[in-house]
Structures are given as C-alpha cells and as structure tokens.
Protein backbone atom coordinates (compact mmCIF):
# COMPACT_ATOMS: atom_id res chain seq x y z
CA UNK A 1 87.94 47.30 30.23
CA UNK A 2 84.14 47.51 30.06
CA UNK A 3 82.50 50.79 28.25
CA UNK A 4 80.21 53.36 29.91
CA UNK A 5 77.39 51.67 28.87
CA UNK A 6 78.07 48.41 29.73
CA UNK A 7 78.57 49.79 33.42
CA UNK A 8 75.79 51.66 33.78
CA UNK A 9 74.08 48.56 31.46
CA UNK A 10 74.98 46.75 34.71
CA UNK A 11 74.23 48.72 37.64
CA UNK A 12 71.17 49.22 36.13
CA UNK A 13 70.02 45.99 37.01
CA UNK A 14 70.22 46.07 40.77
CA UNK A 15 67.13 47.04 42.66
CA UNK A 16 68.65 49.86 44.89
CA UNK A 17 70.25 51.65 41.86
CA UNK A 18 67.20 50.81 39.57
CA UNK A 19 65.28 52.65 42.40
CA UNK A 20 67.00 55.54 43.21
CA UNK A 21 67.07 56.86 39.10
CA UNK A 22 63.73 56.34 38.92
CA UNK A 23 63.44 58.65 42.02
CA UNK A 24 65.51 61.32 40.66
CA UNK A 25 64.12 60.99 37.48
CA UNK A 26 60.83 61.70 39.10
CA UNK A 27 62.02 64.18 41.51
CA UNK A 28 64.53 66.35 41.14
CA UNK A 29 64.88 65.74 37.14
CA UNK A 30 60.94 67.47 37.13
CA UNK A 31 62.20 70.57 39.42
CA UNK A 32 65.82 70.80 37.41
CA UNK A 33 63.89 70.72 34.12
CA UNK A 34 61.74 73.55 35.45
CA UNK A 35 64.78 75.58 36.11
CA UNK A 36 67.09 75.08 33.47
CA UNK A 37 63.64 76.17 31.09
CA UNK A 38 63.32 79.24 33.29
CA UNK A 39 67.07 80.29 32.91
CA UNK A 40 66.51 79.80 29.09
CA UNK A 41 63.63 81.36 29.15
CA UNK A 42 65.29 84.49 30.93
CA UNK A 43 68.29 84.56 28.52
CA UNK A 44 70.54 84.01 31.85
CA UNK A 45 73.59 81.97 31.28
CA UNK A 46 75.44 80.43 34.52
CA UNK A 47 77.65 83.48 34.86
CA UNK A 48 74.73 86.06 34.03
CA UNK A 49 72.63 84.43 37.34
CA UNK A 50 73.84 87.35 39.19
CA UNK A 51 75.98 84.61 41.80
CA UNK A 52 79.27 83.22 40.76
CA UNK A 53 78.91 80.60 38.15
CA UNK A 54 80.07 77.74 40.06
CA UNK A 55 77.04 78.20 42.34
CA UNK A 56 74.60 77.65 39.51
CA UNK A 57 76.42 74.90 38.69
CA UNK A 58 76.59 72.84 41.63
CA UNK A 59 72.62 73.50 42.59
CA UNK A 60 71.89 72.37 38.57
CA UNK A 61 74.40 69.49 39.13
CA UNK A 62 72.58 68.41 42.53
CA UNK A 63 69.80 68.19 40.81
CA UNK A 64 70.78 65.90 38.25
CA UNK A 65 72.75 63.37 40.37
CA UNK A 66 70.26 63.52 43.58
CA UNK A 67 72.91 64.10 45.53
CA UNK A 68 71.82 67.02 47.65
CA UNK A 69 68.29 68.88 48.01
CA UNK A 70 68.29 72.58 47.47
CA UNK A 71 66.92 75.29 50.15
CA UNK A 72 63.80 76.74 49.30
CA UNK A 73 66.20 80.17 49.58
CA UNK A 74 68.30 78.97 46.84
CA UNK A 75 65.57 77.92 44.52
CA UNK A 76 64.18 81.37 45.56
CA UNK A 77 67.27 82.76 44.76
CA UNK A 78 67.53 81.12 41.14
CA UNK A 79 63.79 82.01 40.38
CA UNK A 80 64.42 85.58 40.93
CA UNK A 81 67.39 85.55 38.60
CA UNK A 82 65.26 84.43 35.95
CA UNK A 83 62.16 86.70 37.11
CA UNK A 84 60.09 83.87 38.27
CA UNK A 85 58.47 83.71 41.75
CA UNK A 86 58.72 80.46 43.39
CA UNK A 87 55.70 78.63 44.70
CA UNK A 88 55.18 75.27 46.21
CA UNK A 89 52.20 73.47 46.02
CA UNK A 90 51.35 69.97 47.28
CA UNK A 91 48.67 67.87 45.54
C-alpha cells in the first residue's frame, strides 16, 4: 500500500491535476487566505460566525479543494461576521 505522499507524489505528475492545484493555489487559496486572516483577525471562531458552524466550514473547505465557488452573498455574509466590507476589484 503506497503512502499519502507517494499518491499525491504521483498524481502530481499529470498535466490536468498539475493544472488544476496550481489554479486553486492561485485562486481560491488567495481569497481563502484572505478570509481565514479576517476571521482571526475578528477573534471569530467557526461557531462564533453568527451561522451554524458547519456553514463556515464547508465555504472554508470549498475554498481549499476548488470544488465549488462561493456567492458574492456568502462572502458578504462572512465579511460582515468579521466586520469587513467586501469589495471586488478587477485589475
């Protein structure tokens, strides 16, 4: 039985999966980054967001993974739990 590292060792070396980290490293690891300092920043733990803990967990999760895209009314949502104010900006 191979280790964790040896699989990931290995998928790292196809294109398509080589590809899409690098994408969510660039993407959505920036923008979860941002709000996991914000939530630390605002002394909020999952359960103190003011939504049920499981919530926070799945946007922070879909984050990480790339799996899923959040609203801009969720990521509204979270900044306002931490007392942020969400803007977008495009360069």
């Amino acid at each position: 039985m191979r280790t964790h590292d040896e699989v990931v060792s290995k998928l790292m070396q196809r294109p398509g999966v080589c590809q899409e980290v690098e994408r969510i490293e660039r993407e959505e690891g920036v923008l979860l980054d941002i709000l996991l300092r914000a939530r630390q920043e605002a002394g909020l733990s999952q359960e103190r967001m003011g939504t049920q803990a499981p919530a926070v967990a799945r946007l922070e999760r879909a984050l990480a993974t790339g799996k899923h895209s959040p609203s801009l009314a969720t990521l509204r949502k979270y900044a306002q739990a931490c007392g942020k104010k969400l803007s977008v900006h495009l360069s």
